[in-house]
N, C-alpha and C. Protein backbone atom coordinates (compact mmCIF):
# COMPACT_ATOMS: atom_id res chain seq x y z
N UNK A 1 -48.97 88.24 12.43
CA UNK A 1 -48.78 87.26 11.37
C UNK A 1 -49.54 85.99 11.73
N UNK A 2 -50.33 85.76 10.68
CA UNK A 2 -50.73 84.09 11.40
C UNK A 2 -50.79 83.20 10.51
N UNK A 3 -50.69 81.68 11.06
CA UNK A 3 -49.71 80.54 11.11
C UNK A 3 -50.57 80.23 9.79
N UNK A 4 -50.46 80.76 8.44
CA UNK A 4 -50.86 80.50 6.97
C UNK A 4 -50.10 80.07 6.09
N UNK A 5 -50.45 79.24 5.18
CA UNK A 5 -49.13 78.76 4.46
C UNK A 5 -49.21 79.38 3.43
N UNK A 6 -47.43 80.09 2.77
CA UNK A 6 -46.63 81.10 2.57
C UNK A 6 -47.50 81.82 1.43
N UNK A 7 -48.30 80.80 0.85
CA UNK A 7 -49.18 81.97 -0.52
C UNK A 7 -49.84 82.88 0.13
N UNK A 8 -50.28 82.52 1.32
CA UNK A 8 -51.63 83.29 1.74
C UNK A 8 -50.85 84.48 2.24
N UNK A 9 -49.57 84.38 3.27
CA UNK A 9 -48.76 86.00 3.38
C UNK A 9 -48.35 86.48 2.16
N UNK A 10 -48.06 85.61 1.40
CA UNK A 10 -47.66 86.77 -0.01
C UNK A 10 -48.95 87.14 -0.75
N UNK A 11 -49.93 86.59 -0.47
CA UNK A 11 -51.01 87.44 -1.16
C UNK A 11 -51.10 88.32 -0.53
N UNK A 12 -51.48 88.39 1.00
CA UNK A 12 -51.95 89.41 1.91
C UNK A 12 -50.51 90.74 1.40
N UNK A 13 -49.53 90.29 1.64
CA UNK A 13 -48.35 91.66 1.43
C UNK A 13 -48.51 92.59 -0.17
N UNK A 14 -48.44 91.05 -1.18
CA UNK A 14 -48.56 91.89 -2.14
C UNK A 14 -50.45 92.68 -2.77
N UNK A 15 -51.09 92.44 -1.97
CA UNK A 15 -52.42 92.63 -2.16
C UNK A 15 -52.31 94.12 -1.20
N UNK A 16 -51.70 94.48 -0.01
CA UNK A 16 -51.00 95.45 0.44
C UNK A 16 -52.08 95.64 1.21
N UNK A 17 -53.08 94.68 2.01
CA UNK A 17 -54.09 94.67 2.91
C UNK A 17 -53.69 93.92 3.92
N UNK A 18 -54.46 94.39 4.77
CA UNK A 18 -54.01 93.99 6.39
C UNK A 18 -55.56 92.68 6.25
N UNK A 19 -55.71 92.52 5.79
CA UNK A 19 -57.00 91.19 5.75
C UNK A 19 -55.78 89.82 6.06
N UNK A 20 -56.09 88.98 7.39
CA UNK A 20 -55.65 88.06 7.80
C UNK A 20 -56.45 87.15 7.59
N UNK A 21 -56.10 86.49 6.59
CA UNK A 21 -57.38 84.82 6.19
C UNK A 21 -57.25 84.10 7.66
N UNK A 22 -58.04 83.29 7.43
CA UNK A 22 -58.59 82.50 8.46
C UNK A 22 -57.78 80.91 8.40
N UNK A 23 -56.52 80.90 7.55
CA UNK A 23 -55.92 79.49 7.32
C UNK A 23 -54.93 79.14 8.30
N UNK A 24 -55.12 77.68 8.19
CA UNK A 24 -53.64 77.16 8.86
C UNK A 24 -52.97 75.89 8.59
N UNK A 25 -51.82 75.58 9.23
CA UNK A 25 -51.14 74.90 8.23
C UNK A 25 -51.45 73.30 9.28
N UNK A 26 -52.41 73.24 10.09
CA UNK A 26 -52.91 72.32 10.50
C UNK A 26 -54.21 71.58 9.94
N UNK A 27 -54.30 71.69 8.76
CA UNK A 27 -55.60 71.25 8.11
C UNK A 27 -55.36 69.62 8.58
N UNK A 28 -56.34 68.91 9.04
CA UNK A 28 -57.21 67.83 8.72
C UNK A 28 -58.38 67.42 8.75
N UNK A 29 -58.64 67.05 7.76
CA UNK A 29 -60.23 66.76 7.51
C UNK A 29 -60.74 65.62 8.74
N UNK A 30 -59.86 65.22 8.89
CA UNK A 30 -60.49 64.04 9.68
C UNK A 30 -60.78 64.29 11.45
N UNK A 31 -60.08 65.97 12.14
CA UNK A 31 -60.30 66.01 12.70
C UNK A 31 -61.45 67.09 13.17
N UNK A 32 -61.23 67.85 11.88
CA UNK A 32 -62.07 69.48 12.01
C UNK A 32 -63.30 69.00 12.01
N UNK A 33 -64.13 70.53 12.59
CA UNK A 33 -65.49 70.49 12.22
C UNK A 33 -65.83 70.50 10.45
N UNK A 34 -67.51 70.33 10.64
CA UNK A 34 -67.80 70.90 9.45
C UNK A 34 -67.95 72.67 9.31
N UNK A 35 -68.14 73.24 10.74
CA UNK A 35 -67.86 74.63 10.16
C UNK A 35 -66.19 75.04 9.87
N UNK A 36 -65.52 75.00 10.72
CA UNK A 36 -63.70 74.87 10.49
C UNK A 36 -63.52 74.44 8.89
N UNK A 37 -64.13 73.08 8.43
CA UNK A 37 -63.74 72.69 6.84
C UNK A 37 -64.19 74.22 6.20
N UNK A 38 -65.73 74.44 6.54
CA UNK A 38 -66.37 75.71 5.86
C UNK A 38 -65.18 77.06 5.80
N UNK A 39 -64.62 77.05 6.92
CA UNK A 39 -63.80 78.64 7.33
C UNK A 39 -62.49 78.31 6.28
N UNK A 40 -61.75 77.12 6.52
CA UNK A 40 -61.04 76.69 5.42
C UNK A 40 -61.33 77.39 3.71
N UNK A 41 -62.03 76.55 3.52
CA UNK A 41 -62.08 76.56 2.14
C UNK A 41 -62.70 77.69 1.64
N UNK A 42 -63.55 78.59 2.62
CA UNK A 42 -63.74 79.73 2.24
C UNK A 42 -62.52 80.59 2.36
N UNK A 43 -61.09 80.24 3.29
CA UNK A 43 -60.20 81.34 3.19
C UNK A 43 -59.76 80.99 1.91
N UNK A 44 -59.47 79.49 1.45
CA UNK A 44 -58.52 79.54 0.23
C UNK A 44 -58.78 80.20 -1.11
N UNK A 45 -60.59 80.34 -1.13
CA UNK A 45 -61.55 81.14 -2.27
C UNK A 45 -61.15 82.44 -2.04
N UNK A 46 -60.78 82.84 -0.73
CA UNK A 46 -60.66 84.31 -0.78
C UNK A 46 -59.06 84.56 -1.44
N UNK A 47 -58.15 83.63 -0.54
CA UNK A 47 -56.93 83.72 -1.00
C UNK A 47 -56.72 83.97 -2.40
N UNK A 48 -57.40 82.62 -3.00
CA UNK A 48 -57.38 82.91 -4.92
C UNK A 48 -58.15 83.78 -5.50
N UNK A 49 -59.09 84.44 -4.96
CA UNK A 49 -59.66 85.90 -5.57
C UNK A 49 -58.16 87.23 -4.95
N UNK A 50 -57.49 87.14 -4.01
CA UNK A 50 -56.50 87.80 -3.82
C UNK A 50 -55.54 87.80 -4.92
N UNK A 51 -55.08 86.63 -5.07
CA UNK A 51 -53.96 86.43 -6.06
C UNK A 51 -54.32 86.44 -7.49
N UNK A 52 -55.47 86.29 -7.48
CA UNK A 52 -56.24 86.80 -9.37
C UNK A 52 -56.14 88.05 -9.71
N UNK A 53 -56.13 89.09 -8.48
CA UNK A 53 -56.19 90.35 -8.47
C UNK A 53 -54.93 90.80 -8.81
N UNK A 54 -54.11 90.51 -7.63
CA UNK A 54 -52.60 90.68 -8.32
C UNK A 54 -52.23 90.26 -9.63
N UNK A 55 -52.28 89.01 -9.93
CA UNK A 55 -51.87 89.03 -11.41
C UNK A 55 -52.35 89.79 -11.94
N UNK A 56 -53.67 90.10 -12.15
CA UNK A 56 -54.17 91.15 -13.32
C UNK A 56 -53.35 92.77 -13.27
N UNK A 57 -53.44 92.90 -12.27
CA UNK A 57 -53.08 94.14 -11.51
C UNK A 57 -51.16 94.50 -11.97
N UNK A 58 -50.78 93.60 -11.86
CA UNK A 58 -49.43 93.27 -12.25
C UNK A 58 -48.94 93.20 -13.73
N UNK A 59 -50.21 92.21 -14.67
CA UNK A 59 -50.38 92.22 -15.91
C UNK A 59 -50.77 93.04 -16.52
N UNK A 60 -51.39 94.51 -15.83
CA UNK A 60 -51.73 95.41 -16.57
C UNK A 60 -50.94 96.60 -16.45
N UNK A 61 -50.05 96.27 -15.52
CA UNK A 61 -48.82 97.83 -15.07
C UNK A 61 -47.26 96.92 -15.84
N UNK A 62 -47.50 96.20 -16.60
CA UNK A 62 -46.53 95.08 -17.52
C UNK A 62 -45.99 95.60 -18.54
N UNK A 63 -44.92 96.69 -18.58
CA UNK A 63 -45.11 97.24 -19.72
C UNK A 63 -43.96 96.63 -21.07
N UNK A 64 -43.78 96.73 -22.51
CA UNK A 64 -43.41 95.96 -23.49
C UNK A 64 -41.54 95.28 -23.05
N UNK A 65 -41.10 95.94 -22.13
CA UNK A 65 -39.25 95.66 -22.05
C UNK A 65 -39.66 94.76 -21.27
N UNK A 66 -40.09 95.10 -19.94
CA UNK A 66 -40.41 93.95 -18.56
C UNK A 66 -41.06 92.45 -19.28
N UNK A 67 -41.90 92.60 -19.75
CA UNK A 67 -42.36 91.09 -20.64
C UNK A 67 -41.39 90.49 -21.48
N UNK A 68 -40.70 91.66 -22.48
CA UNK A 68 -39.73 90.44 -23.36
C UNK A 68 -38.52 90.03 -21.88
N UNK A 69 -38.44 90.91 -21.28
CA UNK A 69 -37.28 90.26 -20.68
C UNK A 69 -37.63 88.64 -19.68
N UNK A 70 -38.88 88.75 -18.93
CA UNK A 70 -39.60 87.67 -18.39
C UNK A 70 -39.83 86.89 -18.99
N UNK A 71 -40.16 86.85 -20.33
CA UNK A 71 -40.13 86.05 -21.47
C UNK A 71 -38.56 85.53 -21.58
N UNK A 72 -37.88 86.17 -22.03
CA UNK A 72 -36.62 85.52 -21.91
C UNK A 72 -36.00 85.03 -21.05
N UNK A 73 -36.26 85.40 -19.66
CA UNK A 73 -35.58 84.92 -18.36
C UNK A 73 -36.55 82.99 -18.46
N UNK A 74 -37.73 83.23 -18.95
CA UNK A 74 -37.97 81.78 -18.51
C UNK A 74 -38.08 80.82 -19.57
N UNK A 75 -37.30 81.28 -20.99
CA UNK A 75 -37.06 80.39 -22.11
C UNK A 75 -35.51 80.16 -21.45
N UNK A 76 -34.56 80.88 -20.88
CA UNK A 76 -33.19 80.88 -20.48
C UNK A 76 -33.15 79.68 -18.83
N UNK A 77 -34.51 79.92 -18.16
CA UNK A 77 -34.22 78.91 -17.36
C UNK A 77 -34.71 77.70 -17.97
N UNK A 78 -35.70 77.68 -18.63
CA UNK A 78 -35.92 76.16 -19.36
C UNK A 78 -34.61 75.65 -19.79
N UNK A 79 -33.79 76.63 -20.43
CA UNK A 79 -32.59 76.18 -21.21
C UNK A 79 -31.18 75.47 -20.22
N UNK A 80 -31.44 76.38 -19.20
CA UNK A 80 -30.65 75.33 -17.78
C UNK A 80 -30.80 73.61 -17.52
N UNK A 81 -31.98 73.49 -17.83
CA UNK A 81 -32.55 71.80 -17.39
C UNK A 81 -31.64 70.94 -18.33
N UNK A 82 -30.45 70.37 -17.80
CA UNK A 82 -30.17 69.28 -19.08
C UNK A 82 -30.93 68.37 -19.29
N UNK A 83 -31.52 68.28 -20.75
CA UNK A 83 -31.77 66.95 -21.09
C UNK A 83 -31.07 65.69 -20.93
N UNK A 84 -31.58 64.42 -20.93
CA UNK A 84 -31.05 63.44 -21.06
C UNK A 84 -30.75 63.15 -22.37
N UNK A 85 -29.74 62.38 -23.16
CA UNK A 85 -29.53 61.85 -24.24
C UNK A 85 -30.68 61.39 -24.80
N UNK A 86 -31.55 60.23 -24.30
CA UNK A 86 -32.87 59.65 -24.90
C UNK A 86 -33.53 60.89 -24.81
N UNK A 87 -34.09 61.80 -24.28
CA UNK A 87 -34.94 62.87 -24.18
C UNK A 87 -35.04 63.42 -25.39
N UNK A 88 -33.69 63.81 -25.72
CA UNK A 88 -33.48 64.29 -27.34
C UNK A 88 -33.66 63.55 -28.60
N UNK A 89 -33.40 62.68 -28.39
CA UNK A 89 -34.09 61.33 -29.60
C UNK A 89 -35.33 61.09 -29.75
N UNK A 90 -36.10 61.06 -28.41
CA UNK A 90 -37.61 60.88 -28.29
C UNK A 90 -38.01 61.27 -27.19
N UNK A 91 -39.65 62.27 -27.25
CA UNK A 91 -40.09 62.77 -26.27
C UNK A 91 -41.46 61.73 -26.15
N UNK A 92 -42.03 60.90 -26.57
CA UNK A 92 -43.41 60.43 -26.30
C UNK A 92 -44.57 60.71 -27.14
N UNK A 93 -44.16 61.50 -27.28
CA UNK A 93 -44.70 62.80 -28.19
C UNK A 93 -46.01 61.73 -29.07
N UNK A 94 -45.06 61.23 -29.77
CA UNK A 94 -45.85 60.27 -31.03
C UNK A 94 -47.01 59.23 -30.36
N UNK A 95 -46.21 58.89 -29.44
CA UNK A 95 -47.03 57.51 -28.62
C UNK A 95 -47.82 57.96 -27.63
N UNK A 96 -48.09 59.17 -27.40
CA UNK A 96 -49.01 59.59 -26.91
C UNK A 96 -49.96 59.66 -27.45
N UNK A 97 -50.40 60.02 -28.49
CA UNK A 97 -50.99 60.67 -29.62
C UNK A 97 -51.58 59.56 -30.23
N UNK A 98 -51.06 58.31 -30.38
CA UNK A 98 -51.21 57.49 -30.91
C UNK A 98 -52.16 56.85 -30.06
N UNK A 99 -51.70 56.62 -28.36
CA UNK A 99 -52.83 56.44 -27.46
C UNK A 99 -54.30 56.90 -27.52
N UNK A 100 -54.09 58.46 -27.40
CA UNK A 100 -55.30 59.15 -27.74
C UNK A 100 -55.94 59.02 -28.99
N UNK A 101 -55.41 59.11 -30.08
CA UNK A 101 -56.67 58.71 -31.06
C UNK A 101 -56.85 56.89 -31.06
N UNK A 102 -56.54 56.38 -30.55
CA UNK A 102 -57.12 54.92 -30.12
C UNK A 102 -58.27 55.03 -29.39
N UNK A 103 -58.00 55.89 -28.36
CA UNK A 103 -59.11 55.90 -27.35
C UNK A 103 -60.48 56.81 -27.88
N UNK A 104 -60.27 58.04 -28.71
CA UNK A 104 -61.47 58.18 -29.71
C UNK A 104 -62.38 57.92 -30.36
C-alpha cells in the first residue's frame, strides 16, 4: 500500500489493478524538485483517467431500478439538510441575476 491520498487507493481497488501511482500525501511545492512536481501531477492525470474509467464503466453496467433508486437516495438526502427560515423566503436567486446582467 503506499502513502496516497484515499482517491488514489480507491481508484487503484475499484479499477481492480495492482498499478501503484507514484503520490503522496507530502506534497510541497516549495520543497520538491521539478522532476518530483513532474511525477506528481503526472500521477494525479493518471489517477483521473482511472476514475473516468470507473464511472463510465459503472454508468454503463447502471441498470433502470439502481438509477431511480440513486436518484432517489440523493433527492432524500438533500431533503435531510434543514433549511433555515430566511432560506425559504429567499435564496439570492434574484440578486444574483440581477448582478449578472449588470455586469453584461
Amino acid at each position: 500500500m503506499c502513502a496516497c491520498p484515499p482517491v488514489v487507493e480507491y481508484a487503484r481497488k475499484r479499477a481492480g489493478t495492482g498499478i501503484v501511482l507514484g503520490l503522496s500525501n507530502s506534497y510541497n511545492p516549495l520543497t520538491m524538485t521539478r522532476d518530483a512536481e513532474r511525477a506528481y501531477v503526472k500521477g494525479w492525470a493518471e489517477t483521473g483517467r482511472l476514475l473516468e474509467e470507473i464511472r463510465w464503466r459503472e454508468l454503463r453496467a447502471l441498470d433502470d431500478s439502481r438509477a431511480l433508486q440513486a436518484s432517489s437516495d440523493l433527492i432524500n438526502a438533500a431533503l435531510q439538510v434543514p433549511l433555515p427560515e430566511r432560506r425559504r423566503q429567499w435564496s439570492g436567486l434574484i440578486d444574483q441575476q440581477d448582478l449578472f446582467h449588470a455586469r453584461s
